[in-house]
N, C-alpha and C. Protein backbone atom coordinates (compact mmCIF):
# COMPACT_ATOMS: atom_id res chain seq x y z
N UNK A 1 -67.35 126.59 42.73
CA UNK A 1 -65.97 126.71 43.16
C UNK A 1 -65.13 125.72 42.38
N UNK A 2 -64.02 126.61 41.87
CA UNK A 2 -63.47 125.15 40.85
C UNK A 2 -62.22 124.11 42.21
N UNK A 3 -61.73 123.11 41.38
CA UNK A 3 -61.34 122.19 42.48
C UNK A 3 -60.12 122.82 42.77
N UNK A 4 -59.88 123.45 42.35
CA UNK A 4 -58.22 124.45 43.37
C UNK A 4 -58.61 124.33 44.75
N UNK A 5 -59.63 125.68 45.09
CA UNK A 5 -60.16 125.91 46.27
C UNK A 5 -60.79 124.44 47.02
N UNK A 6 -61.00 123.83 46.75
CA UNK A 6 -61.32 122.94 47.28
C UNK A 6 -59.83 122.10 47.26
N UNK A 7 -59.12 121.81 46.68
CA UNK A 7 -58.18 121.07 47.30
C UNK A 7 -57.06 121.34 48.20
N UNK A 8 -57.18 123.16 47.90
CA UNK A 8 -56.19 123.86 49.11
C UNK A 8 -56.68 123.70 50.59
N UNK A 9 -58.02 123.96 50.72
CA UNK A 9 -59.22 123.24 52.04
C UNK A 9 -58.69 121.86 52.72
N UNK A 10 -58.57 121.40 51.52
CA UNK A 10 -58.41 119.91 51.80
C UNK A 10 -56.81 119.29 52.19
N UNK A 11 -56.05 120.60 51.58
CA UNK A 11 -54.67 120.44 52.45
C UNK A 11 -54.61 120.64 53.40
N UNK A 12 -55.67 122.13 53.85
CA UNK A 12 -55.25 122.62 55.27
C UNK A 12 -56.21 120.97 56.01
N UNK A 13 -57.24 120.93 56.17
CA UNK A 13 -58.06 119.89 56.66
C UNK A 13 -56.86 118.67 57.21
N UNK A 14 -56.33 118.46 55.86
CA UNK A 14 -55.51 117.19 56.46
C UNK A 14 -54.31 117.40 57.17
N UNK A 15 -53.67 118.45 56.99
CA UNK A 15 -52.50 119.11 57.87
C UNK A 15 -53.01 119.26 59.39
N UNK A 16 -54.01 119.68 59.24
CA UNK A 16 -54.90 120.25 60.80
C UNK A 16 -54.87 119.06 61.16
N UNK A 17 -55.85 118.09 61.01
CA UNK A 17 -55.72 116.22 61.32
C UNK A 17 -54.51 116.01 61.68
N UNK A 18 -53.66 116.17 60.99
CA UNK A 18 -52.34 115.70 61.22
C UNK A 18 -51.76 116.17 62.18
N UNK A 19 -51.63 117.52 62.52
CA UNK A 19 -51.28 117.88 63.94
C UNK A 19 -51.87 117.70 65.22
N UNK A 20 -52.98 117.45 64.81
CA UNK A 20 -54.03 117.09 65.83
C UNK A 20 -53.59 115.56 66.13
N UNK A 21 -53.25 114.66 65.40
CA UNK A 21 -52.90 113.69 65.89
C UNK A 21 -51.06 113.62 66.19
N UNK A 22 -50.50 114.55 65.70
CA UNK A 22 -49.21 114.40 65.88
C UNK A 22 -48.39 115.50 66.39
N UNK A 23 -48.95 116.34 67.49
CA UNK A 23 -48.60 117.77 68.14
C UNK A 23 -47.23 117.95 67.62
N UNK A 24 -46.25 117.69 67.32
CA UNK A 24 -45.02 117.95 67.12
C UNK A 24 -44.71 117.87 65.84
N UNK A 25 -45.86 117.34 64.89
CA UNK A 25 -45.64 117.69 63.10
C UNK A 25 -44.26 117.52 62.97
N UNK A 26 -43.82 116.09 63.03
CA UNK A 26 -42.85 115.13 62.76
C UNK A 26 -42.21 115.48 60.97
N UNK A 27 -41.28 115.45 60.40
CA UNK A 27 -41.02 115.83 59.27
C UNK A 27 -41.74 114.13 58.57
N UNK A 28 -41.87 113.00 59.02
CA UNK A 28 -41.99 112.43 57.89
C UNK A 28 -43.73 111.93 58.35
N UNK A 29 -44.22 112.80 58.87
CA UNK A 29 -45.40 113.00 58.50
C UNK A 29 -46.12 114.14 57.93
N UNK A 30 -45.57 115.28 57.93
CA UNK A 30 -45.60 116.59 57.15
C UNK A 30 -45.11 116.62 55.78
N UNK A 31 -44.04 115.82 55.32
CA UNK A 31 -43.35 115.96 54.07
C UNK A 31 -44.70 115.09 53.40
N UNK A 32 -44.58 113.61 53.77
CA UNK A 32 -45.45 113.16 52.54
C UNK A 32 -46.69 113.74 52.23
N UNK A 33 -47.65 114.11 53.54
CA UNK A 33 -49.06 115.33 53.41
C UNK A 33 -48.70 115.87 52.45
N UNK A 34 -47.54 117.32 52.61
CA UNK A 34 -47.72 118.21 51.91
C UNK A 34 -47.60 118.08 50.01
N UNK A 35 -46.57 116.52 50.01
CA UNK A 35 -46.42 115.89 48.67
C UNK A 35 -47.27 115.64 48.41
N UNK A 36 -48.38 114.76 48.51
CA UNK A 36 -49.74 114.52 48.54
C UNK A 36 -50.13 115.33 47.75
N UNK A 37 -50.48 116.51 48.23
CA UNK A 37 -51.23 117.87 48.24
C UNK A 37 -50.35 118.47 46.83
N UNK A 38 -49.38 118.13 46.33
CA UNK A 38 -48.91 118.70 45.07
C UNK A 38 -48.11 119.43 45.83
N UNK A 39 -47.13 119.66 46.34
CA UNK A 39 -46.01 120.14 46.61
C UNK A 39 -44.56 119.79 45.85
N UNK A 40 -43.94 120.72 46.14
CA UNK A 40 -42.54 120.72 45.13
C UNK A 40 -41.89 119.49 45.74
N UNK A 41 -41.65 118.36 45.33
CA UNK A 41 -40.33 117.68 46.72
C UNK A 41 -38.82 118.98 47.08
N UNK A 42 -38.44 119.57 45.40
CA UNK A 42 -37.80 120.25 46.13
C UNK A 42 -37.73 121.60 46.86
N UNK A 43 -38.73 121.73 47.11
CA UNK A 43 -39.64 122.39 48.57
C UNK A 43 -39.57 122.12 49.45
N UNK A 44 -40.03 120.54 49.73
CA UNK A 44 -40.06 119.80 50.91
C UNK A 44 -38.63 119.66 51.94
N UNK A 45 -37.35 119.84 50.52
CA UNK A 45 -36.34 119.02 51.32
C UNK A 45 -35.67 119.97 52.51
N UNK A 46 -35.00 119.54 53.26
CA UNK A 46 -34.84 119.88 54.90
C UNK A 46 -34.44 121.02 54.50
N UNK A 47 -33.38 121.86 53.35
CA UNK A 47 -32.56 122.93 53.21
C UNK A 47 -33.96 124.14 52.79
N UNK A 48 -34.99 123.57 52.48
CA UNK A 48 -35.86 124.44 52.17
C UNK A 48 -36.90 124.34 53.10
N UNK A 49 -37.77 123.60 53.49
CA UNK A 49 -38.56 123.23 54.57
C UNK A 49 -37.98 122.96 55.85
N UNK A 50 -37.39 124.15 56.94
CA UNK A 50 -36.52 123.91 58.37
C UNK A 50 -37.35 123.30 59.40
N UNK A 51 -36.99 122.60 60.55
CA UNK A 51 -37.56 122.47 61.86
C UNK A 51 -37.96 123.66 62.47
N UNK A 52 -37.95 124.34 61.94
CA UNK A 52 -38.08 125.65 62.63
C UNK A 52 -39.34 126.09 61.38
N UNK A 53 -39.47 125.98 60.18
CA UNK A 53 -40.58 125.92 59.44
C UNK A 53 -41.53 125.37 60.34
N UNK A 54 -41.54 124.23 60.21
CA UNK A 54 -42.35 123.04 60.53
C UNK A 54 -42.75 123.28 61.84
N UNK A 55 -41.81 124.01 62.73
CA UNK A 55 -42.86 124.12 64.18
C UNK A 55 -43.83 125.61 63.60
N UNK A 56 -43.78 126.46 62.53
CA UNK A 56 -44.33 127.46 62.55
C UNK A 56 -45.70 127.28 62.16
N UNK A 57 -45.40 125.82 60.98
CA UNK A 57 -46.35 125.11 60.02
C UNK A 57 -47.45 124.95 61.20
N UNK A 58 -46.83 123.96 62.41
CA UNK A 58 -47.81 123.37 62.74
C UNK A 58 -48.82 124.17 64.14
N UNK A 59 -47.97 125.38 64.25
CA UNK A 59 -48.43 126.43 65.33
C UNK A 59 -49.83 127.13 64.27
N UNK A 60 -49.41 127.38 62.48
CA UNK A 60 -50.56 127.78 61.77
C UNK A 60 -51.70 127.09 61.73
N UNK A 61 -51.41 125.76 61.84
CA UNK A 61 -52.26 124.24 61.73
C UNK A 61 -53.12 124.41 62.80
N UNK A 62 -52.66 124.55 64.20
CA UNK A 62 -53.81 124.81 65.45
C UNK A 62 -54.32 126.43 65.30
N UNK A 63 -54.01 127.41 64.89
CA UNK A 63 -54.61 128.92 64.35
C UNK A 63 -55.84 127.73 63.67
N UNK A 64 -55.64 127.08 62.60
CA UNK A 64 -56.42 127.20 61.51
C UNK A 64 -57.56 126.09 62.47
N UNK A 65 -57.19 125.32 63.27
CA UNK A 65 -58.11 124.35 63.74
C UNK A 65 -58.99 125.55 64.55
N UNK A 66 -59.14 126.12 65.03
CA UNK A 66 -59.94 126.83 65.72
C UNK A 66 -60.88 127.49 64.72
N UNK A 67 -60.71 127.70 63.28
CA UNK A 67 -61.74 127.96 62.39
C UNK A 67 -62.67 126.96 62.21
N UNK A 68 -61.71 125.96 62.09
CA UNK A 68 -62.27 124.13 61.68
C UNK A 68 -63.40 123.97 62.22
N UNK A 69 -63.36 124.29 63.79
CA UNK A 69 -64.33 123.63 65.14
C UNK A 69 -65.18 124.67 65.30
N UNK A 70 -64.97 126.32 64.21
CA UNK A 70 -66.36 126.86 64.44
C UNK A 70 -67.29 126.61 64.51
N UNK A 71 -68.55 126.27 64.96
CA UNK A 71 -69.54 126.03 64.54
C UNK A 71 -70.22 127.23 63.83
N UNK A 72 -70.20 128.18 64.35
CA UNK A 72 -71.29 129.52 63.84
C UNK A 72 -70.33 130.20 62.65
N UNK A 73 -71.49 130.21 61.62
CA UNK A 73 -70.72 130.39 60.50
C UNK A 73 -70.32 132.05 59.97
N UNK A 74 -71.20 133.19 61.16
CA UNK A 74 -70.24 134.01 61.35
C UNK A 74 -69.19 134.77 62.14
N UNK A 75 -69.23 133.49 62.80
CA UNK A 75 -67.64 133.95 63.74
C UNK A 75 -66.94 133.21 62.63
N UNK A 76 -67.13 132.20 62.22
CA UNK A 76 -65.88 131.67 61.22
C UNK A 76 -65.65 132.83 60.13
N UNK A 77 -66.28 133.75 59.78
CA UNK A 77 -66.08 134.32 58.86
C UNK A 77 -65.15 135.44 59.31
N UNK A 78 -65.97 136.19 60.41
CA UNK A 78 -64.77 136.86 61.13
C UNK A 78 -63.38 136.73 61.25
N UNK A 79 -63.14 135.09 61.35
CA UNK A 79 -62.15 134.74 62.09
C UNK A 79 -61.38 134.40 60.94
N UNK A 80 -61.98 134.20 59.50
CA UNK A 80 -61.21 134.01 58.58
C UNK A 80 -60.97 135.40 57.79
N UNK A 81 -61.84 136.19 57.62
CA UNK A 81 -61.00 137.90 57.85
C UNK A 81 -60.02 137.89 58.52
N UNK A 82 -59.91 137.76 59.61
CA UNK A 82 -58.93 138.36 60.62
C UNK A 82 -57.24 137.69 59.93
N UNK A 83 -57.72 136.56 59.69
CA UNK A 83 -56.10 135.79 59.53
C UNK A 83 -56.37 136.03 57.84
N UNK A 84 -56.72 136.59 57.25
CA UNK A 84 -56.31 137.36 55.50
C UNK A 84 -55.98 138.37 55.59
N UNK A 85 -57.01 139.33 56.94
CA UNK A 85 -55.97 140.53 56.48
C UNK A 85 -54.62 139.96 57.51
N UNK A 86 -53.86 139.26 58.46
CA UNK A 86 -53.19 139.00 59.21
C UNK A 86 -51.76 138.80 58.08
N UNK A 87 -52.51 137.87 57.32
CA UNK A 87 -51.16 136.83 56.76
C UNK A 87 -51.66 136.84 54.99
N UNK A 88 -52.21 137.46 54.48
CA UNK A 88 -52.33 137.90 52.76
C UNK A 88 -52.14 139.03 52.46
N UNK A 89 -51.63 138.34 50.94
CA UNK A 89 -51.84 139.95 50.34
C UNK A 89 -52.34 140.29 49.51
N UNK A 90 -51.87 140.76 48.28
CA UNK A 90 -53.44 141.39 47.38
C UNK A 90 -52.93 140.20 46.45
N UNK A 91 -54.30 140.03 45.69
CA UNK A 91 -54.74 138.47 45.25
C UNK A 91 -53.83 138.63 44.03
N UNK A 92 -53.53 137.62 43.28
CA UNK A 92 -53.14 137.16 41.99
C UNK A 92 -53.10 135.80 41.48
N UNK A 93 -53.30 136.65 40.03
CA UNK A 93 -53.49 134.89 39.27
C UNK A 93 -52.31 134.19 39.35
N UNK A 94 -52.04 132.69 39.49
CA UNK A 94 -50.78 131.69 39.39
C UNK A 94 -50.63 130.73 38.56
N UNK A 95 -49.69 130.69 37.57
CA UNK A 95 -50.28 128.96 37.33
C UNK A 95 -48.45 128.75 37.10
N UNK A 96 -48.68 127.43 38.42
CA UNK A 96 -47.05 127.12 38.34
C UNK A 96 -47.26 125.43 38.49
N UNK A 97 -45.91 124.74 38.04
CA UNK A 97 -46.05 123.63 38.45
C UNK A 97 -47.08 122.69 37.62
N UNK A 98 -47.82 122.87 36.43
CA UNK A 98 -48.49 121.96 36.02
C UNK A 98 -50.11 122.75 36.58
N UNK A 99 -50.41 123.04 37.38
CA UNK A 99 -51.66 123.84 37.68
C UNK A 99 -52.31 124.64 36.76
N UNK A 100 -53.67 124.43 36.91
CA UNK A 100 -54.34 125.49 35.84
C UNK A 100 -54.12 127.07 36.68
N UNK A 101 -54.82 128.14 36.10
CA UNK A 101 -54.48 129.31 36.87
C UNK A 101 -55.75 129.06 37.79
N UNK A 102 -54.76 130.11 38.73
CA UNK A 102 -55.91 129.97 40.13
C UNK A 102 -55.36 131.08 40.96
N UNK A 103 -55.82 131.49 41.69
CA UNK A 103 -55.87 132.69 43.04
C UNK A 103 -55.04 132.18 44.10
N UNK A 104 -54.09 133.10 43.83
CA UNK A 104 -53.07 133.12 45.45
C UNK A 104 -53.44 134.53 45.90
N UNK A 105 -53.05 134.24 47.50
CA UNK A 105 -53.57 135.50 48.28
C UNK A 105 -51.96 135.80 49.10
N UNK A 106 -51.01 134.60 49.16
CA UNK A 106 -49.66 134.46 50.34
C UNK A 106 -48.77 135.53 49.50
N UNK A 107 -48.61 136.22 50.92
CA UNK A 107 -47.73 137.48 50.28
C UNK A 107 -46.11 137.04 49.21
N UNK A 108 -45.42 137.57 48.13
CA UNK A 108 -44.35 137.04 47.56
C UNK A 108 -43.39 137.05 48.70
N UNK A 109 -43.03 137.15 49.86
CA UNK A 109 -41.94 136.76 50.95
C UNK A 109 -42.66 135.90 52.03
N UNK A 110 -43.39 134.94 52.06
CA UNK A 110 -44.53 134.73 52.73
C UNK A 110 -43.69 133.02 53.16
N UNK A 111 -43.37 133.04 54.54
CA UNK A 111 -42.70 131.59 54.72
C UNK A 111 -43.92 130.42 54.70
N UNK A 112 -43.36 129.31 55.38
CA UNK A 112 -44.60 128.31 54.97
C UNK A 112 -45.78 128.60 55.67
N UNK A 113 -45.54 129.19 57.24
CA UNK A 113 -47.23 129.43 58.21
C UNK A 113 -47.88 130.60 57.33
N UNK A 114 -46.99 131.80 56.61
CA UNK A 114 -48.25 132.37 56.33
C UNK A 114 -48.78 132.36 55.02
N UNK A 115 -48.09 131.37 53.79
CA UNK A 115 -48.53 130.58 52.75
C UNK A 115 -49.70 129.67 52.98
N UNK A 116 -49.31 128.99 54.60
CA UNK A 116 -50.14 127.89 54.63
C UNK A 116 -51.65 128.95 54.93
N UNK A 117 -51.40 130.06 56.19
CA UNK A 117 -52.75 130.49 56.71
C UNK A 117 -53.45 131.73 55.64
N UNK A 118 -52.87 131.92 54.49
CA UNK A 118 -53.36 132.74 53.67
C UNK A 118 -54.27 132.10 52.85
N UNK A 119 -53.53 130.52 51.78
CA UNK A 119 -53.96 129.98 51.45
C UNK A 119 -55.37 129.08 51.76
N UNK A 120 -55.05 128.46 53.08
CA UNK A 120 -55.83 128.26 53.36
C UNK A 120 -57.10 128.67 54.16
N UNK A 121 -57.19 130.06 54.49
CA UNK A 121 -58.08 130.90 54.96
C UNK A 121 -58.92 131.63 53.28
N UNK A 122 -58.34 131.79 52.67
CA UNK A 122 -58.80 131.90 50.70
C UNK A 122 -59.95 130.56 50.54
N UNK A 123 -59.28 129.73 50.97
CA UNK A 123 -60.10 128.37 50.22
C UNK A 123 -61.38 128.56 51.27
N UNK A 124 -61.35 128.48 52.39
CA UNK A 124 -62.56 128.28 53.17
C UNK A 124 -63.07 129.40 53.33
N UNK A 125 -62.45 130.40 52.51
CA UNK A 125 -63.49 131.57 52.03
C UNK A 125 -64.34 131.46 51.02
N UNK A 126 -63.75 130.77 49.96
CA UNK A 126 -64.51 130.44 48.79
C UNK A 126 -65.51 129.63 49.15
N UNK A 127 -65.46 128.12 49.85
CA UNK A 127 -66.39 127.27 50.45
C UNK A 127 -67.30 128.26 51.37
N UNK A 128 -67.05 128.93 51.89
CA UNK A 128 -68.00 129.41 52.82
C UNK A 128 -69.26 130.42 51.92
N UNK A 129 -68.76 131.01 50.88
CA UNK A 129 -69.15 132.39 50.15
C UNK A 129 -70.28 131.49 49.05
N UNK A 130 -69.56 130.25 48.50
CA UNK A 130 -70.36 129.48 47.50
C UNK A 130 -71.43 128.45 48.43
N UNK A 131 -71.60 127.86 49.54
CA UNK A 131 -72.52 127.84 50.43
C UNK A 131 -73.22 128.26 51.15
N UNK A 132 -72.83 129.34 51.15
CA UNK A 132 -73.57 130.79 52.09
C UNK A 132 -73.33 129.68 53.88
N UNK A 133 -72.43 129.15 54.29
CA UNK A 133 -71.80 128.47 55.50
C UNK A 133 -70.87 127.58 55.42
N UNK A 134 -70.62 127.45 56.92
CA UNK A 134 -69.55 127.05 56.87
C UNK A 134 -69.70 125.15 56.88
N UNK A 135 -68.97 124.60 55.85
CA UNK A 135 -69.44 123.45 55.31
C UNK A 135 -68.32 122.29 56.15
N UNK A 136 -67.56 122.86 57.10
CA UNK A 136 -66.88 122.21 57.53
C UNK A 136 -66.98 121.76 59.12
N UNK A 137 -66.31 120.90 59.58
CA UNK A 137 -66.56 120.33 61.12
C UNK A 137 -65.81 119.91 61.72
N UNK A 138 -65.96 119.52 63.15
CA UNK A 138 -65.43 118.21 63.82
C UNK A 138 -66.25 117.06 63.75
N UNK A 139 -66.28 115.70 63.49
CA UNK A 139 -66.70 114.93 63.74
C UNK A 139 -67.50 114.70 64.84
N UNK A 140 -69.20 114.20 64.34
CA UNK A 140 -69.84 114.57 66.05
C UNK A 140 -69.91 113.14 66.70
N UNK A 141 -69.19 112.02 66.08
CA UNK A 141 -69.08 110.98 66.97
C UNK A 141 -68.34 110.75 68.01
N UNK A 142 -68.92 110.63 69.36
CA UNK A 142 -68.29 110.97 70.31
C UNK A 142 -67.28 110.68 70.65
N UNK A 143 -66.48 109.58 69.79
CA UNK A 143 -64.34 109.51 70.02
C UNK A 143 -64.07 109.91 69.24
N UNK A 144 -64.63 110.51 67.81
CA UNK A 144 -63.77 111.27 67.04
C UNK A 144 -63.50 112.55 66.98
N UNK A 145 -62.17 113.05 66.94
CA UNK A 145 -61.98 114.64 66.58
C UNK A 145 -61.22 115.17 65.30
N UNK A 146 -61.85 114.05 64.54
CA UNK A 146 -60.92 114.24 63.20
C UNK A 146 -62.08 114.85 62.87
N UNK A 147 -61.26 116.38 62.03
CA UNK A 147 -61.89 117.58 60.88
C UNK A 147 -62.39 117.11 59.61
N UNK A 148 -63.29 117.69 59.19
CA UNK A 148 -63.94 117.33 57.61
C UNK A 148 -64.06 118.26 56.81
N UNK A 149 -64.35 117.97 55.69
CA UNK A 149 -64.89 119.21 54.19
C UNK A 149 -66.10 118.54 53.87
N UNK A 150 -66.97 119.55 54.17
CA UNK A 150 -68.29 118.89 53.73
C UNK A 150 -68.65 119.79 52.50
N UNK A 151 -68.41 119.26 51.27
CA UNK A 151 -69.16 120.45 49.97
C UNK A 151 -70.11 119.80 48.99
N UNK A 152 -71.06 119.03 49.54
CA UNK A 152 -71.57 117.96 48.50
C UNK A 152 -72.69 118.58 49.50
N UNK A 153 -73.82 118.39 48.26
CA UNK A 153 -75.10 118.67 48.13
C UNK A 153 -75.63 118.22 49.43
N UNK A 154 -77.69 118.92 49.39
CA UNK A 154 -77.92 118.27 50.93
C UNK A 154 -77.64 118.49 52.05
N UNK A 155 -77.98 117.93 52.98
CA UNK A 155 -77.95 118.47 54.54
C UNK A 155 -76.53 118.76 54.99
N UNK A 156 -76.15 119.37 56.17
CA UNK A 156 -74.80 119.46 56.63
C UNK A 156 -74.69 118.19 56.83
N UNK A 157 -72.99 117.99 56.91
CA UNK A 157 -72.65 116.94 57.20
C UNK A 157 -71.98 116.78 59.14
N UNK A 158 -72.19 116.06 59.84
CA UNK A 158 -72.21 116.51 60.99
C UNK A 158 -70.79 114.66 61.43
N UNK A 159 -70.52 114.25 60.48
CA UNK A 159 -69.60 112.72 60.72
C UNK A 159 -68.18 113.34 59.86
N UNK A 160 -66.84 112.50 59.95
CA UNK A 160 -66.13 112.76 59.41
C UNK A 160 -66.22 111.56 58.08
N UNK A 161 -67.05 110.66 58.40
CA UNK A 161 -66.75 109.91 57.70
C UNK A 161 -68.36 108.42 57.66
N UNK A 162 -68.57 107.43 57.00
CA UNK A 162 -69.83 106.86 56.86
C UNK A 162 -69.69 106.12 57.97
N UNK A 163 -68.43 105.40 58.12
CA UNK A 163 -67.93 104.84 59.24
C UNK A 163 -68.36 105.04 60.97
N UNK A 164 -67.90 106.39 60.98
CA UNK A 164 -68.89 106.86 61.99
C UNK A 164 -69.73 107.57 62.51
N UNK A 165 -70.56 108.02 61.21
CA UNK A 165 -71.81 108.07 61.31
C UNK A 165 -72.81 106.77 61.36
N UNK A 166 -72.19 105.71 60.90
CA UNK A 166 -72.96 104.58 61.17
C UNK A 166 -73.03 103.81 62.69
N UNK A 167 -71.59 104.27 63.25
CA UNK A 167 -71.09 103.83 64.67
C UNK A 167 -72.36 104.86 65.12
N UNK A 168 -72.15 106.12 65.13
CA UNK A 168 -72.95 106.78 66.20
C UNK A 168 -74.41 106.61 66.31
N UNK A 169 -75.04 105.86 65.05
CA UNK A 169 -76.40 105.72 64.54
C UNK A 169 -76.71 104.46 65.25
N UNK A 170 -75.82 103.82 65.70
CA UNK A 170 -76.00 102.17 66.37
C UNK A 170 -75.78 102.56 67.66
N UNK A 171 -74.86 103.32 68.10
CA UNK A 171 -74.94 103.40 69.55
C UNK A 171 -76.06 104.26 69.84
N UNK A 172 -76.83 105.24 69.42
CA UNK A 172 -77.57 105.88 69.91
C UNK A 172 -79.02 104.72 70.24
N UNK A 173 -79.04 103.97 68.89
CA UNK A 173 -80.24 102.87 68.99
C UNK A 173 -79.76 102.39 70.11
N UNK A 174 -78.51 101.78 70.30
CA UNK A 174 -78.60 100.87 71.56
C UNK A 174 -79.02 101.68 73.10
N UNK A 175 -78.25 102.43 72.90
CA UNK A 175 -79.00 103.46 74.07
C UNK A 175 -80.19 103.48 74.64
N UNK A 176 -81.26 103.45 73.32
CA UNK A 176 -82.61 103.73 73.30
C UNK A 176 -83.16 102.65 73.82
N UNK A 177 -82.84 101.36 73.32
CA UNK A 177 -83.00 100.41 73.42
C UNK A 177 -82.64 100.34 75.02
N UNK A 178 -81.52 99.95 75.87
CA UNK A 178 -81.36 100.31 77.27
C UNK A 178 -81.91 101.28 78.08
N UNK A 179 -82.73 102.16 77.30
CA UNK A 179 -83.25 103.20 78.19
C UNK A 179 -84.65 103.07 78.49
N UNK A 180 -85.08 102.27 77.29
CA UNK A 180 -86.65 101.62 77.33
C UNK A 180 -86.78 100.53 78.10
N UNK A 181 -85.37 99.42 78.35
CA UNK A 181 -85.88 98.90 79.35
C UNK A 181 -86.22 97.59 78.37
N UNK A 182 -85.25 96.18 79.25
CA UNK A 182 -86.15 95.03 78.60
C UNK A 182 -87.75 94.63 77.62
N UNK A 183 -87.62 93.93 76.90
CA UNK A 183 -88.61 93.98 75.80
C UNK A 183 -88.71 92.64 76.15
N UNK A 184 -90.66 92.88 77.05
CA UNK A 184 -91.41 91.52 76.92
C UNK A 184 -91.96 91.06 75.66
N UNK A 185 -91.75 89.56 75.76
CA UNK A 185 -92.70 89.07 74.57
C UNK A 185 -93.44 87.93 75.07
């Protein structure tokens, strides 16, 4: 998969995060994301990107989190059918903006939710098709619910991050440790 598809993933991923921590997808936490991510600024600005975008953005953002938290990798597939044929259209090559060419699927009248859920239902098609699953998650440490992209070699990845996979690897020892019960010596 070349890094297009993987970095369109990685927009939706962090947009999803982002609403997830910010239900109301605030403009000056949506603008810099989507800049981040290679966006136009003059895209971003209020006359082109509305409050009324932005609540549509972030209504696509929880659509797309419910793929995120699939676990079974063919209901995710289903479910990422469903929102291509929903919100795409027939594929074409792009190269705008400095980009090499690459595959758009968002129909040419396509506002930002169904740019965002075309696009990013494409990318975690590609991830899913070049892994034969779905390589993505929720975090299984038990306070986190931040989403991941797992596309690197090796086992699934089941942490969002080393951080806390190392937290959950210490609390489980301690557990064990309390469950066995004081240690005579």
């Amino acid at each position: 998969m070349g890094t297009q598809g993987f970095q369109a993933a990685q927009r939706l991923v962090d947009l999803v995060n982002a609403v997830r921590a910010h239900p109301d997808l605030p403009r000056d936490v949506a603008v810099p994301l989507l800049a981040r991510h290679g966006e136009d600024p003059r895209d971003l600005a209020e006359t082109a990107l509305s409050d009324a975008d932005l609540l549509e953005l972030r209504d696509a953002a929880l659509r797309m989190a419910g793929i995120l938290t699939e676990e079974d990798t063919d209901r995710a597939a289903v479910a990422l059918n469903e929102t291509l044929a929903d919100h795409a259209g027939a594929p074409r090559l792009s190269r705008h903006d400095g980009h090499p060419w690459h595959l758009h699927v968002d129909r040419s009248d396509a506002g930002w939710a169904d740019w965002f859920l075309a696009s990013g239902s494409l990318a975690l098609a590609q991830i899913l098709t070049e892994h034969g699953r779905a390589t993505w998650g929720e975090c299984a440490a038990p306070t986190c619910r931040t989403l991941y992209l797992g596309t690197g070699p090796g086992s699934p990845r089941r942490y969002c991050s080393a951080t806390c996979a190392s937290r959950a690897r210490v609390a489980e020892h301690r557990r064990r440790k309390r469950a066995d019960g004081p240690s005579h010596r």
